[in-house]
Protein backbone atom coordinates (compact mmCIF):
# COMPACT_ATOMS: atom_id res chain seq x y z
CA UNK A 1 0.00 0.00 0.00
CA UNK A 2 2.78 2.50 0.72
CA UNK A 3 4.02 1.81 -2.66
CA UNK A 4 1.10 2.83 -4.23
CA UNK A 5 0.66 6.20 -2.15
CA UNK A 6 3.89 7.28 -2.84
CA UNK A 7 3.10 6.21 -7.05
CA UNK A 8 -0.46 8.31 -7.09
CA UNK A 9 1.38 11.31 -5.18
CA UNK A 10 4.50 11.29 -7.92
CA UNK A 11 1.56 11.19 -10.17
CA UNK A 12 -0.66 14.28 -9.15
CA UNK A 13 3.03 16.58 -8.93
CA UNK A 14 3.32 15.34 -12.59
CA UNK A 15 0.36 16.32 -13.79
CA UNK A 16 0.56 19.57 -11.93
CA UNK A 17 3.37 20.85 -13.21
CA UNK A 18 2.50 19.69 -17.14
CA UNK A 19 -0.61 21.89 -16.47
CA UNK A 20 2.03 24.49 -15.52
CA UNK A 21 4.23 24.52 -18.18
CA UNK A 22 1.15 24.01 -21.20
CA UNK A 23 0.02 27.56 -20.06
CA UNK A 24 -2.91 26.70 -18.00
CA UNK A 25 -1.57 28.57 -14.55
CA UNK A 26 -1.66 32.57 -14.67
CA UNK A 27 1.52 34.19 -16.30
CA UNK A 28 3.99 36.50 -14.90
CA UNK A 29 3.31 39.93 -15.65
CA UNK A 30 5.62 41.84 -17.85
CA UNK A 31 8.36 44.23 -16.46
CA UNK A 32 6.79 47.62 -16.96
CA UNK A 33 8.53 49.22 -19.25
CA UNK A 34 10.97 53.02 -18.37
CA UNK A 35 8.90 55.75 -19.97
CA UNK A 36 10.53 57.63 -23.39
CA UNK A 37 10.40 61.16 -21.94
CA UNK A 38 12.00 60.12 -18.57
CA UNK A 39 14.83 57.97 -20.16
CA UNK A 40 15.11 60.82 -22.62
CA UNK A 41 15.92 63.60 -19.44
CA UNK A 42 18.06 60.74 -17.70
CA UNK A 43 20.64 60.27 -21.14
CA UNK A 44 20.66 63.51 -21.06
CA UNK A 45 21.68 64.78 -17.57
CA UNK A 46 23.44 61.57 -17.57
CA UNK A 47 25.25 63.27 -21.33
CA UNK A 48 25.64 66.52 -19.23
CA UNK A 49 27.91 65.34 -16.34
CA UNK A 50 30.29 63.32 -19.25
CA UNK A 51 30.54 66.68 -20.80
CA UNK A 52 31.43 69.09 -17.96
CA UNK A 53 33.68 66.06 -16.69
CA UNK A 54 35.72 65.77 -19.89
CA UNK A 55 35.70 69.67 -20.26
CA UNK A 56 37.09 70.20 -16.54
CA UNK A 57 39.87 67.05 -16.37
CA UNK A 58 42.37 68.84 -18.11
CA UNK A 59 42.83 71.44 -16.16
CA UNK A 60 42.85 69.70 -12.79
CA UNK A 61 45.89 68.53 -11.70
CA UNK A 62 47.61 66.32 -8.74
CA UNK A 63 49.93 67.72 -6.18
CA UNK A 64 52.86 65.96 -4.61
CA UNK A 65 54.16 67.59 -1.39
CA UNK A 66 57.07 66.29 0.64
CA UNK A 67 57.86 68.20 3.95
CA UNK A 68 61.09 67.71 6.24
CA UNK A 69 59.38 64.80 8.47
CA UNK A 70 56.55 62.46 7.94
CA UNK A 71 53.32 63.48 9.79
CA UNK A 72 50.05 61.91 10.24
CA UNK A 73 46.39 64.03 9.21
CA UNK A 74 44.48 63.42 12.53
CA UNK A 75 40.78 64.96 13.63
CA UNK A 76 40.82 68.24 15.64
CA UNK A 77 42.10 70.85 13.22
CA UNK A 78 45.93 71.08 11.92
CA UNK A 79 47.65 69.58 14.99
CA UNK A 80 49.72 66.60 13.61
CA UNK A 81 51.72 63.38 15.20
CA UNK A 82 55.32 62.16 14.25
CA UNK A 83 55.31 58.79 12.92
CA UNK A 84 57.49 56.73 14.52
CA UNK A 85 61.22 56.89 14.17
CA UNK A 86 63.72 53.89 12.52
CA UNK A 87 63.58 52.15 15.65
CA UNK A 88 60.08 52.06 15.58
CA UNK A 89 59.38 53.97 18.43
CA UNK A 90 56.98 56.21 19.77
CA UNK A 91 55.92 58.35 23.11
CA UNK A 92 53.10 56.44 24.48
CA UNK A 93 51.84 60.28 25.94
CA UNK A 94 51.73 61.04 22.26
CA UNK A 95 50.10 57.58 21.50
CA UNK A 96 47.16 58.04 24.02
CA UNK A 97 46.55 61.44 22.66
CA UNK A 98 46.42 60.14 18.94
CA UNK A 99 43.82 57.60 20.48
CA UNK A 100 41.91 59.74 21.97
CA UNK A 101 41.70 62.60 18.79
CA UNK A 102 40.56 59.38 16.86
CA UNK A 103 37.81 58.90 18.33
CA UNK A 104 34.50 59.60 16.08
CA UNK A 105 33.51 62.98 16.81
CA UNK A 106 31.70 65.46 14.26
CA UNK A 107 33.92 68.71 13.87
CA UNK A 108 34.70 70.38 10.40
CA UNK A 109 38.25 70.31 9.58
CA UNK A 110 40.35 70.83 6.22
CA UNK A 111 40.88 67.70 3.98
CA UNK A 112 44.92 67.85 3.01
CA UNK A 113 45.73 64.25 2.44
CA UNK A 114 46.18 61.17 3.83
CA UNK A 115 48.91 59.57 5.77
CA UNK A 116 51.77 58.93 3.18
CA UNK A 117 54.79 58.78 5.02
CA UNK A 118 56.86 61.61 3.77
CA UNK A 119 54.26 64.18 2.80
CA UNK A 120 51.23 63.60 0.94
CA UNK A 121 48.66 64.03 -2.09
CA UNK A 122 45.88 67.36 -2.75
CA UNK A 123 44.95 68.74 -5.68
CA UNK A 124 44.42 71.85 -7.78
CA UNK A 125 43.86 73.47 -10.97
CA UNK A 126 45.41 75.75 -13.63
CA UNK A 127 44.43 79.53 -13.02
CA UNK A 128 46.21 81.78 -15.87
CA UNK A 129 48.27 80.86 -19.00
CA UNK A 130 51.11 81.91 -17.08
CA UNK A 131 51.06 78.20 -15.20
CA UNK A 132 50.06 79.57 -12.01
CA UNK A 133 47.76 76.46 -10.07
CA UNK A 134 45.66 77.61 -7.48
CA UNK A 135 44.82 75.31 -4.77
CA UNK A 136 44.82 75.68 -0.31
CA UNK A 137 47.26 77.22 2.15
CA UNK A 138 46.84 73.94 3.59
CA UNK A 139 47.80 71.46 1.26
CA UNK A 140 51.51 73.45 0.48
CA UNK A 141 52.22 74.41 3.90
CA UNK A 142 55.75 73.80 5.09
CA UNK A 143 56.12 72.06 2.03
CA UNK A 144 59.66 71.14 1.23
CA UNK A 145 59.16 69.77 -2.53
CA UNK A 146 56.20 70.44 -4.80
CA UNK A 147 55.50 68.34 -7.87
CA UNK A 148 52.50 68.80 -10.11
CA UNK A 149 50.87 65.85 -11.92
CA UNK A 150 48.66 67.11 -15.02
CA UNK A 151 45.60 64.68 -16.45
CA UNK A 152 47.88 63.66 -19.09
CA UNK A 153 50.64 61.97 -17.19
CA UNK A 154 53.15 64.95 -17.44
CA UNK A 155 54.30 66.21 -14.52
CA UNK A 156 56.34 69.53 -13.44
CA UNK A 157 58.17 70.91 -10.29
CA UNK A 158 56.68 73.97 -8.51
CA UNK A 159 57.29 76.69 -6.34
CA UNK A 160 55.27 78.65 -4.04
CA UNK A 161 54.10 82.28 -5.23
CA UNK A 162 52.16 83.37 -2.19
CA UNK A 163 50.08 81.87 0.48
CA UNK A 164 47.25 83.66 2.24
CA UNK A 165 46.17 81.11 5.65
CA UNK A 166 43.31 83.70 7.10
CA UNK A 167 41.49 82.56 3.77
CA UNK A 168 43.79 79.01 3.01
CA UNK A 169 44.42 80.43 -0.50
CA UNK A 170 47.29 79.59 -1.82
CA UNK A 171 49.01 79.81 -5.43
CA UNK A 172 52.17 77.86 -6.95
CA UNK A 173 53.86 78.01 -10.50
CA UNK A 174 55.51 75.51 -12.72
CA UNK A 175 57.73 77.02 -15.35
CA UNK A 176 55.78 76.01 -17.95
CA UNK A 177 52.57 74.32 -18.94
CA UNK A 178 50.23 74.36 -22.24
CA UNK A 179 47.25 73.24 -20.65
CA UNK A 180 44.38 75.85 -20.59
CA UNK A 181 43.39 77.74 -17.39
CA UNK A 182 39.53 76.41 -15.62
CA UNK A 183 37.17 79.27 -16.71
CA UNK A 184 35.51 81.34 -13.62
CA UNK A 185 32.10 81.30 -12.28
CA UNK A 186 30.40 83.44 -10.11
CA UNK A 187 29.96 82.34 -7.02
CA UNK A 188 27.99 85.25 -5.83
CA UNK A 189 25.18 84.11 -8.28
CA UNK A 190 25.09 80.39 -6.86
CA UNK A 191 21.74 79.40 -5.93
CA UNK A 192 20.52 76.37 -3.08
CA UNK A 193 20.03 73.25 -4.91
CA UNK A 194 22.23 73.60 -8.21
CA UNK A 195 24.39 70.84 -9.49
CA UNK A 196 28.05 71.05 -9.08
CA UNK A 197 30.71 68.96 -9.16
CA UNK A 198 33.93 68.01 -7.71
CA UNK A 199 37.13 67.42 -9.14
CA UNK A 200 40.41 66.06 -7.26
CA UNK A 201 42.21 63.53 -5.80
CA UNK A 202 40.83 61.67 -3.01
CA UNK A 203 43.15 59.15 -1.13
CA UNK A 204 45.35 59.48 -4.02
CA UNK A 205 43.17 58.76 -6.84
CA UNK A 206 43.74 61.58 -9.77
CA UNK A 207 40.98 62.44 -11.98
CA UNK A 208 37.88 61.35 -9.75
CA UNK A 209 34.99 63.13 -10.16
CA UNK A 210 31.72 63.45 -7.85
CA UNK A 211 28.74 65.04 -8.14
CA UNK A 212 25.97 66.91 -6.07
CA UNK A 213 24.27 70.27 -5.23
CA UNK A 214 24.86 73.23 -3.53
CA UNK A 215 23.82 72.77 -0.12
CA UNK A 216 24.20 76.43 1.47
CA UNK A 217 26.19 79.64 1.25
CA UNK A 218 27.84 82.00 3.30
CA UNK A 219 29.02 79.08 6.16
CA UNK A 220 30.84 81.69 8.21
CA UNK A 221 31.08 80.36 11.61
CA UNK A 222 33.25 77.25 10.74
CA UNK A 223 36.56 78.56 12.25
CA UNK A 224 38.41 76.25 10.13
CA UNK A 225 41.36 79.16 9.46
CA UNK A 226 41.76 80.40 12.89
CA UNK A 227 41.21 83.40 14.55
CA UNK A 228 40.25 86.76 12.49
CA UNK A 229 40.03 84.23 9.41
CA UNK A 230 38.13 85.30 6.50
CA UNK A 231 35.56 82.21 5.78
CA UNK A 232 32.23 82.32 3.68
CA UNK A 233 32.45 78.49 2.43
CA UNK A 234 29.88 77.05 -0.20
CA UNK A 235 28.54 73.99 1.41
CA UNK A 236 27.59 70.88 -1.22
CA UNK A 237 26.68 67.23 -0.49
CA UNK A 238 29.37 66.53 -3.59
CA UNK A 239 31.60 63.97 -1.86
CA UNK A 240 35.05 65.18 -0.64
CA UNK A 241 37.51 62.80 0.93
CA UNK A 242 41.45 63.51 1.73
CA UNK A 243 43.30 64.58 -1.05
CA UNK A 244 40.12 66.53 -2.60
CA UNK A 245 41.48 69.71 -0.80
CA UNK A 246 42.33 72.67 -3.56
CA UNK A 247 40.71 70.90 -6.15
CA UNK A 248 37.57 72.40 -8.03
CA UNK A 249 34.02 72.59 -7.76
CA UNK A 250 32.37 73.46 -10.86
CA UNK A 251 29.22 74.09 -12.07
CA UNK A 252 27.48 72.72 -14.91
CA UNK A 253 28.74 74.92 -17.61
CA UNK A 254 32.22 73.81 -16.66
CA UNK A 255 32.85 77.38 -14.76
CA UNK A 256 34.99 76.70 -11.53
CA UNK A 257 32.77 78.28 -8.74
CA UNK A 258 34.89 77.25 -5.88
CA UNK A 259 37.67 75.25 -4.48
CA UNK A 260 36.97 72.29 -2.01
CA UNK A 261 38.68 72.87 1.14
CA UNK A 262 36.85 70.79 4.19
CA UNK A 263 34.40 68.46 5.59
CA UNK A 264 32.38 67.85 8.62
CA UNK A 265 32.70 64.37 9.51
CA UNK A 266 33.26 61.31 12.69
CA UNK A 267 34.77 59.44 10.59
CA UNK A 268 37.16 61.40 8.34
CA UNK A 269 35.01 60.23 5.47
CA UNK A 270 33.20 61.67 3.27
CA UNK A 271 29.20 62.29 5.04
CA UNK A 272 27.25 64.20 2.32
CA UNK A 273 28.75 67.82 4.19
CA UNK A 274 31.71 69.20 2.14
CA UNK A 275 33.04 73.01 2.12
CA UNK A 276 34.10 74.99 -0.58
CA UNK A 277 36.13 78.32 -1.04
CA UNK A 278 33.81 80.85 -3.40
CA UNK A 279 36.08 81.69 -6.27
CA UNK A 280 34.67 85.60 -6.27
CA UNK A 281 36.82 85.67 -2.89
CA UNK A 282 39.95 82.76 -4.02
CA UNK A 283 40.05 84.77 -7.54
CA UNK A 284 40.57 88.10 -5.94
CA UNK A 285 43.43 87.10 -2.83
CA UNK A 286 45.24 84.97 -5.78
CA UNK A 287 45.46 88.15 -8.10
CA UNK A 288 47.15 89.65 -5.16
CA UNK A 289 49.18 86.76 -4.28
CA UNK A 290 50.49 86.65 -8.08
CA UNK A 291 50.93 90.66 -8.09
CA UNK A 292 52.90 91.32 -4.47
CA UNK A 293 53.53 87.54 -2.97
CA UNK A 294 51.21 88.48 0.06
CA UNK A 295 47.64 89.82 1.25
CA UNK A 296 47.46 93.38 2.14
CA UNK A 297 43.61 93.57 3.95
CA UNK A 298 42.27 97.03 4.42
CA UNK A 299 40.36 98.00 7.74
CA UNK A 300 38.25 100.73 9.39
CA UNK A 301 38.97 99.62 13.32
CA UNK A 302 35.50 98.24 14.64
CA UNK A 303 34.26 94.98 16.26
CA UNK A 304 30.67 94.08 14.31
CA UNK A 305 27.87 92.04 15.48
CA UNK A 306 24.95 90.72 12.62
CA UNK A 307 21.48 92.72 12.72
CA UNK A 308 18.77 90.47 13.88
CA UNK A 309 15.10 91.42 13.36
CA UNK A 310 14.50 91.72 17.09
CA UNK A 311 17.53 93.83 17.27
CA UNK A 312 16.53 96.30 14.06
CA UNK A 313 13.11 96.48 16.26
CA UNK A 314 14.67 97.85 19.11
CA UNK A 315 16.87 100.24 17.20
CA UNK A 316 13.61 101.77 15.10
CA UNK A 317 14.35 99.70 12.18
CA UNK A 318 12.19 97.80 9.72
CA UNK A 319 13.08 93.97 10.98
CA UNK A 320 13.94 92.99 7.59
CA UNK A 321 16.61 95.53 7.26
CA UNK A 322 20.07 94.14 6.00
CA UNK A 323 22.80 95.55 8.39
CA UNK A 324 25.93 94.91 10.77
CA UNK A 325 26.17 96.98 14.19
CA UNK A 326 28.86 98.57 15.53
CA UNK A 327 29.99 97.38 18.92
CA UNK A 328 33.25 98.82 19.27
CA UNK A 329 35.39 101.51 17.65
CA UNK A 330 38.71 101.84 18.21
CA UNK A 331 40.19 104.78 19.09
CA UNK A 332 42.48 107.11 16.20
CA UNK A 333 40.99 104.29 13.08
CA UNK A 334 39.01 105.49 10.01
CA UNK A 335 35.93 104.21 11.79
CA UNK A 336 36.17 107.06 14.67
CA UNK A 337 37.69 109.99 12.44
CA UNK A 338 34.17 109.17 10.04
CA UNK A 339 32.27 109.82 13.41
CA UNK A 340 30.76 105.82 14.16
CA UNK A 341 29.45 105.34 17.31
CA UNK A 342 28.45 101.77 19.20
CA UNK A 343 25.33 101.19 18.28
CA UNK A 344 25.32 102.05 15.27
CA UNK A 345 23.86 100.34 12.19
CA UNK A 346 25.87 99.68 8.79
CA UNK A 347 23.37 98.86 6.25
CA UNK A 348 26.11 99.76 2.94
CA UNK A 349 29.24 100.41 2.20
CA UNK A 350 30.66 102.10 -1.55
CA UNK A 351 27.12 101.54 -2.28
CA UNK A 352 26.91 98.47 -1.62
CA UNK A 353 24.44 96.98 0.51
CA UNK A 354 25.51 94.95 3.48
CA UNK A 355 24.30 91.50 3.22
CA UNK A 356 25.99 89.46 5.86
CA UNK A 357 28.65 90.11 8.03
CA UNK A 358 31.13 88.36 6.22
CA UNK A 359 30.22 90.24 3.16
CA UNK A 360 30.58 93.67 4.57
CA UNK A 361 34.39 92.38 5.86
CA UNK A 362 35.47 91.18 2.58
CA UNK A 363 34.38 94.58 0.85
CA UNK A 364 36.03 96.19 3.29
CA UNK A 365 39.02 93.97 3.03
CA UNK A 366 38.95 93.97 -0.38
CA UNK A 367 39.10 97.65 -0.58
CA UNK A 368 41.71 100.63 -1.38
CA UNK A 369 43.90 101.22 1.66
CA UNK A 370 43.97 105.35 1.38
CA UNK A 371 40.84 105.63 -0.99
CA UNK A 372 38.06 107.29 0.50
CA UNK A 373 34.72 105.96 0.56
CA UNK A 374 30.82 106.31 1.21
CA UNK A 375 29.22 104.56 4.08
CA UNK A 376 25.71 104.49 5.17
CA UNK A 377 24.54 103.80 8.06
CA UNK A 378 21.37 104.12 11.09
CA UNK A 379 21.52 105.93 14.15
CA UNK A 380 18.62 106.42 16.37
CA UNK A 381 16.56 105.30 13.71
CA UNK A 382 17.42 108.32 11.34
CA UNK A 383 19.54 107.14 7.81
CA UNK A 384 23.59 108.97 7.24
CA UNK A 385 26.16 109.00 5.66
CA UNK A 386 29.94 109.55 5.82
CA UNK A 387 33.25 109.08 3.97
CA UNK A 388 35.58 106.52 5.29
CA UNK A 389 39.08 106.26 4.37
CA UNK A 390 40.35 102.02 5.12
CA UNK A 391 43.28 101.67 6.51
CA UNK A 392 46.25 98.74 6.64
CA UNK A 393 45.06 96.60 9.13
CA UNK A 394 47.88 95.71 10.36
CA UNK A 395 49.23 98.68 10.97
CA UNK A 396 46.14 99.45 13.42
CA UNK A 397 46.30 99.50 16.85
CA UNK A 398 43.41 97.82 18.02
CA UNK A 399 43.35 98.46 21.69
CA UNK A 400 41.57 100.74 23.63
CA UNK A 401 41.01 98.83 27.35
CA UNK A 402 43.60 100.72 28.97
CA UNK A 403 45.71 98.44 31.91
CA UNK A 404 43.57 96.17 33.65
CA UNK A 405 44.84 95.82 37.26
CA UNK A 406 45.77 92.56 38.13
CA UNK A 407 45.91 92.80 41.96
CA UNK A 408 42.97 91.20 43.60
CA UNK A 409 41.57 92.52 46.83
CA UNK A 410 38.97 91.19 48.98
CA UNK A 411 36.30 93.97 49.88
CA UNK A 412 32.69 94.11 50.74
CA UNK A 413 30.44 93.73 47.57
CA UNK A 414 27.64 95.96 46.80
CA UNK A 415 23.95 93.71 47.30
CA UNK A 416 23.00 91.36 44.09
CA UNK A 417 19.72 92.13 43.14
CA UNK A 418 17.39 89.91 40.86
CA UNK A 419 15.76 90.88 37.58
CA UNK A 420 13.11 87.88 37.38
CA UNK A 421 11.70 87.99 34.19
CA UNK A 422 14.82 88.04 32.24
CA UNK A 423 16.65 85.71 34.74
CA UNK A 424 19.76 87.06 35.95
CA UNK A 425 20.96 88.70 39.14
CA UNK A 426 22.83 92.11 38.93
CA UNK A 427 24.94 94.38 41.10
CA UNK A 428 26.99 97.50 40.46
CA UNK A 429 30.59 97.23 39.10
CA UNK A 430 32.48 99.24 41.34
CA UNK A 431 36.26 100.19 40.82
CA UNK A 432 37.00 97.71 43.02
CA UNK A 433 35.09 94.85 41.85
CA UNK A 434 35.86 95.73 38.15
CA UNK A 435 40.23 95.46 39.52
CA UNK A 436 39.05 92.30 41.31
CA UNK A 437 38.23 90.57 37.72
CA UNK A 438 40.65 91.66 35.63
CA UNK A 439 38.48 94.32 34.36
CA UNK A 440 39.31 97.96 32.93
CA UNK A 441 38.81 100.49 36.32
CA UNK A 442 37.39 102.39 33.64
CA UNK A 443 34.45 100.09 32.78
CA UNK A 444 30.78 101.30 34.31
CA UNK A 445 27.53 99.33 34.25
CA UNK A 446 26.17 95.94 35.81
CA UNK A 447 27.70 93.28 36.63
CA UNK A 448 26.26 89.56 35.95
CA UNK A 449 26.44 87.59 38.74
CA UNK A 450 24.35 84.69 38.11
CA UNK A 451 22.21 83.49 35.38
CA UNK A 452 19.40 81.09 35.57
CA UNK A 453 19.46 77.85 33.57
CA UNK A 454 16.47 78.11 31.03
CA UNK A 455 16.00 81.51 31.53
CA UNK A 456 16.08 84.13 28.67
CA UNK A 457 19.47 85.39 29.93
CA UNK A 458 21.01 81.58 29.90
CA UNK A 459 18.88 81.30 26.34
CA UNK A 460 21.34 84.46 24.86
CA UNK A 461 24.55 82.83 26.12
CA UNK A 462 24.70 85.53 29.07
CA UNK A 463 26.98 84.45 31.97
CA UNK A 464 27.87 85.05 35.35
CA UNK A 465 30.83 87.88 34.83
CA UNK A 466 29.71 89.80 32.34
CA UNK A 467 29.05 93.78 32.17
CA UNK A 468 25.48 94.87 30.93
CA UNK A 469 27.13 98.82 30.05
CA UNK A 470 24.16 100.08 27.68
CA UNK A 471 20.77 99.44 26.98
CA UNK A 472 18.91 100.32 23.54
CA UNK A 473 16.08 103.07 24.94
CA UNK A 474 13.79 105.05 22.76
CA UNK A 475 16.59 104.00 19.87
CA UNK A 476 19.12 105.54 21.70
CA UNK A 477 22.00 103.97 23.53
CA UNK A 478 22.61 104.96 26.58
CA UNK A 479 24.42 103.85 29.32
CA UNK A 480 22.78 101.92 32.57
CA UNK A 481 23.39 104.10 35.95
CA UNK A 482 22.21 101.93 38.01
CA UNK A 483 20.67 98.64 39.09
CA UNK A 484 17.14 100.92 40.10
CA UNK A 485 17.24 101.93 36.27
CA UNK A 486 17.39 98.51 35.02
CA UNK A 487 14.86 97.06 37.06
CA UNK A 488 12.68 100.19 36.34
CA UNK A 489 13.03 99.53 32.43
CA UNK A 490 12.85 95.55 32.24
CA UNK A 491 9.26 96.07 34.44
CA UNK A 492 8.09 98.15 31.86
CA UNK A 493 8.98 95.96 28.63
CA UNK A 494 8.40 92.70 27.08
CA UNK A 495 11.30 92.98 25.41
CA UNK A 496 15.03 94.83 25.92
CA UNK A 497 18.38 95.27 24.04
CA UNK A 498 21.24 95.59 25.94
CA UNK A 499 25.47 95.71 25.35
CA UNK A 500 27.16 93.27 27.27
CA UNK A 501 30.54 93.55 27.72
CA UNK A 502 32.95 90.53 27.33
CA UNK A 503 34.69 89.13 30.02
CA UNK A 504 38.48 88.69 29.58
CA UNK A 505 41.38 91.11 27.86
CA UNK A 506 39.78 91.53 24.46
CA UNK A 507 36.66 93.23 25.80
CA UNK A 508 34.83 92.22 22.74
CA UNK A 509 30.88 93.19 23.63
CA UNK A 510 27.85 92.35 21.87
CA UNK A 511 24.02 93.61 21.75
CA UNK A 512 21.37 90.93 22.86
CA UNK A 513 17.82 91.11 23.02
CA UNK A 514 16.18 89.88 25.63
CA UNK A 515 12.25 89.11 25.69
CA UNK A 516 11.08 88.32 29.02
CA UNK A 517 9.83 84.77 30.29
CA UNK A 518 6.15 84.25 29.90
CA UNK A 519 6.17 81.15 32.27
């Protein structure tokens, strides 16, 4: 009987699948098939980016650097470890501090190379007929040996014309070269979400190309070059890896519209959030660094702050005014011999109206040291003008905080006294108290000396030693007298402005608007 079961059931799967294959089960439906117009766009964008790519390729270019002693690339800016020496060894102090920079963390820093014993590998591209390459400060700094590797194999020592680190421009030359210059974009003219793409060598790998859009402009606040830098990076999701550094990003007419310089990342890979140099700003330092070797900045001799919209309230202004205020001038500058005053509001400069921050510092920079020129500006809500003549700015003596006493006595302190709604505690700054800190004896106003967490206060990065000297009143600033006054005036108002001093030699204030706690 088992023999026959198993017979009938071979039987029935038999006939089953002869049914199957005659037709008689439902058929697969056919692949749906990629509509004409759509494959028609995608062949052509697809065309595009092998155009621009084979247009661009020539003029990008490799570059070898080899410095006095090998060095290691390590997260946390441009601090770098020995390798270790012939006998193989190495400080273990310096080994737990490699260890612990390693670790993933996400910080923006500038993509040079990777770790090639000896040196290492960025990139760049040809700026002028003259066979000037333009690339970063950063990948030819303390560079010992320079060697230039061009698309078509050839390859061509160089020498450094000028390097500029506030803005990590830099320019070299080989002697000769007949491949043609990258034509210029503007950068200034870039919009949020074009394509671009990026041409270097990553790890090493000459000629790679990558594509992607323009993420943001006007990334300021990276700090990637230092202190006083001059930064207004292009951000793209185009990938950049080590090596990409100096190399171009281009649009898609083949234009170069910036050059690659870092990347945030916890992993020193590439994570979609590269940085670029505008070429408006790398075009103009490398004419100067081809003309004189160097970077001579103009400057007028004040500290700026942006212009929020709850700060162009306070001051009278429409909140969608465009503007930088004045927070400091320094005494015997172009800025106080044209009459500016703290407080005040720069909303153009030769005519040009201030957009950002950075903007209004690179015009400035950017300008005629001795030329005079027309600045507008707000004060007490009422529009002026005046003629400003830059000056070399580093020939200006920025300082006007007098000797701070260092000598710390311990004396009675005058009675702390709580402003609630704003959350922060006050008292007067008395000579005493103001030599106590470090402070100038000279320095009047309120001293911070606590801030609650959560408040409004904490919420505007106020802390506990700071000097509250003005307050914006009526569109006027004018100077607090005394604790009374400033309780009097943040009773009466949802919402304040005041100056607060900084805390430390530099002095460096700032306005901040307060509005008081509704809970």
């Amino acid at each position: 009987m088992k023999r026959n079961a198993v017979a009938w059931a071979a039987l029935v799967v038999s006939t089953a699948a002869l049914v199957s294959s005659r037709g008689l089960t439902r058929p697969m439906p056919a692949a749906p098939s990629i509509p004409a117009e759509g494959q028609k766009t995608a062949n052509a964008l697809s065309g595009a980016f092998v155009a621009v790519a084979d247009f661009v390729k020539p003029s990008v270019v490799q570059i070898n650097v080899e410095h006095k002693r090998a060095a290691v690339r390590i997260p946390g800016g441009n601090r770098r470890m020995p390798f270790p020496g012939p006998g193989g060894n190495i400080d273990p102090k310096d080994l737990e501090e490699l260890f612990k920079r390693m670790l993933p963390e996400i910080r923006p820093e500038k993509e040079q190379f990777g770790p090639t014993p000896g040196g290492g590998t960025g990139s760049g591209f040809v700026f002028d007929e003259q066979g000037h390459v333009l690339t970063n400060n950063h990948v030819v700094e303390g560079a010992e040996k320079i060697t230039v590797s061009f698309h078509d194999g050839t390859q061509a020592a160089a020498k450094v014309v000028g390097t500029d680190p506030k803005s990590d421009v830099a320019v070299i030359k080989v002697e000769s070269t007949r491949h043609r210059p990258l034509p210029r974009g503007s950068s200034s003219k870039l919009k949020v979400g074009e394509l671009v793409m990026a041409v270097g060598s990553p790890f090493g790998l000459s000629q790679t190309v990558t594509t992607g859009i323009i993420s943001a402009t006007e990334r300021n606040e990276l700090g990637l070059n230092g202190e006083n830098s001059y930064e207004s990076f292009l951000q793209t999701d185009a990938a950049i890896n080590p090596g990409n550094s100096g190399g171009p990003l281009v649009d898609m007419n083949g234009r170069v519209v910036g050059i690659n310089s870092a990347i945030v990342t916890g992993s020193r890979g590439n994570d979609g959030v590269g940085f670029a140099i505008p070429i408006d700003l790398a075009a103009q330092i490398a004419d100067k660094l081809i003309k004189n070797g160097k970077v001579q900045r103009a400057g007028i001799g004040i500290m700026l702050e942006p212009l929020s919209p709850a700060l162009a309230k306070q001051f009278g202004l429409d909140p969608q005014v465009k503007g930088v205020v004045v927070n400091r001038v320094f005494p015997g500058t172009p800025a106080e011999k044209a009459g500016l005053k703290n407080g005040d509001v720069i909303t153009a400069f030769n005519e040009n109206p201030v957009a950002s921050l950075s903007a209004f510092r690179f015009n400035v920079a950017d300008s005629d040291i001795g030329k005079s020129y027309e600045l507008t500006f707000y004060r007490e809500g009422r529009k002026q003008t005046t003629t400003i003549t830059p000056a070399d700015i580093e020939k200006m003596a920025l300082n006007d905080r007098g000797s701070a006493a260092s000598e710390r006595e311990s004396k009675p302190q005058p009675p702390k006294t709580a402003i609630s709604d704003f959350g922060l505690e006050v008292q007067p700054l008395t000579t005493d108290l103001a030599k106590s800190l470090g402070l100038s004896a000279e320095l009047q106003g309120l001293l911070v000396s606590s801030v609650k967490d959560g408040s409004p206060a904490d919420a505007a990065r106020i802390t506990a030693g700071m000097v509250i000297s003005k307050v914006v009143r009526d569109r006027k600033i004018q100077p607090i007298n005394s604790v009374q006054e400033f309780q009097e005036l943040s009773s009466k108002a949802d919402e304040i402005a005041i100056f607060v001093e900084g805390q430390g030699p530099d002095g460096v204030g700032r306005f901040v608007t307060l509005s008081k706690d509704k809970n």
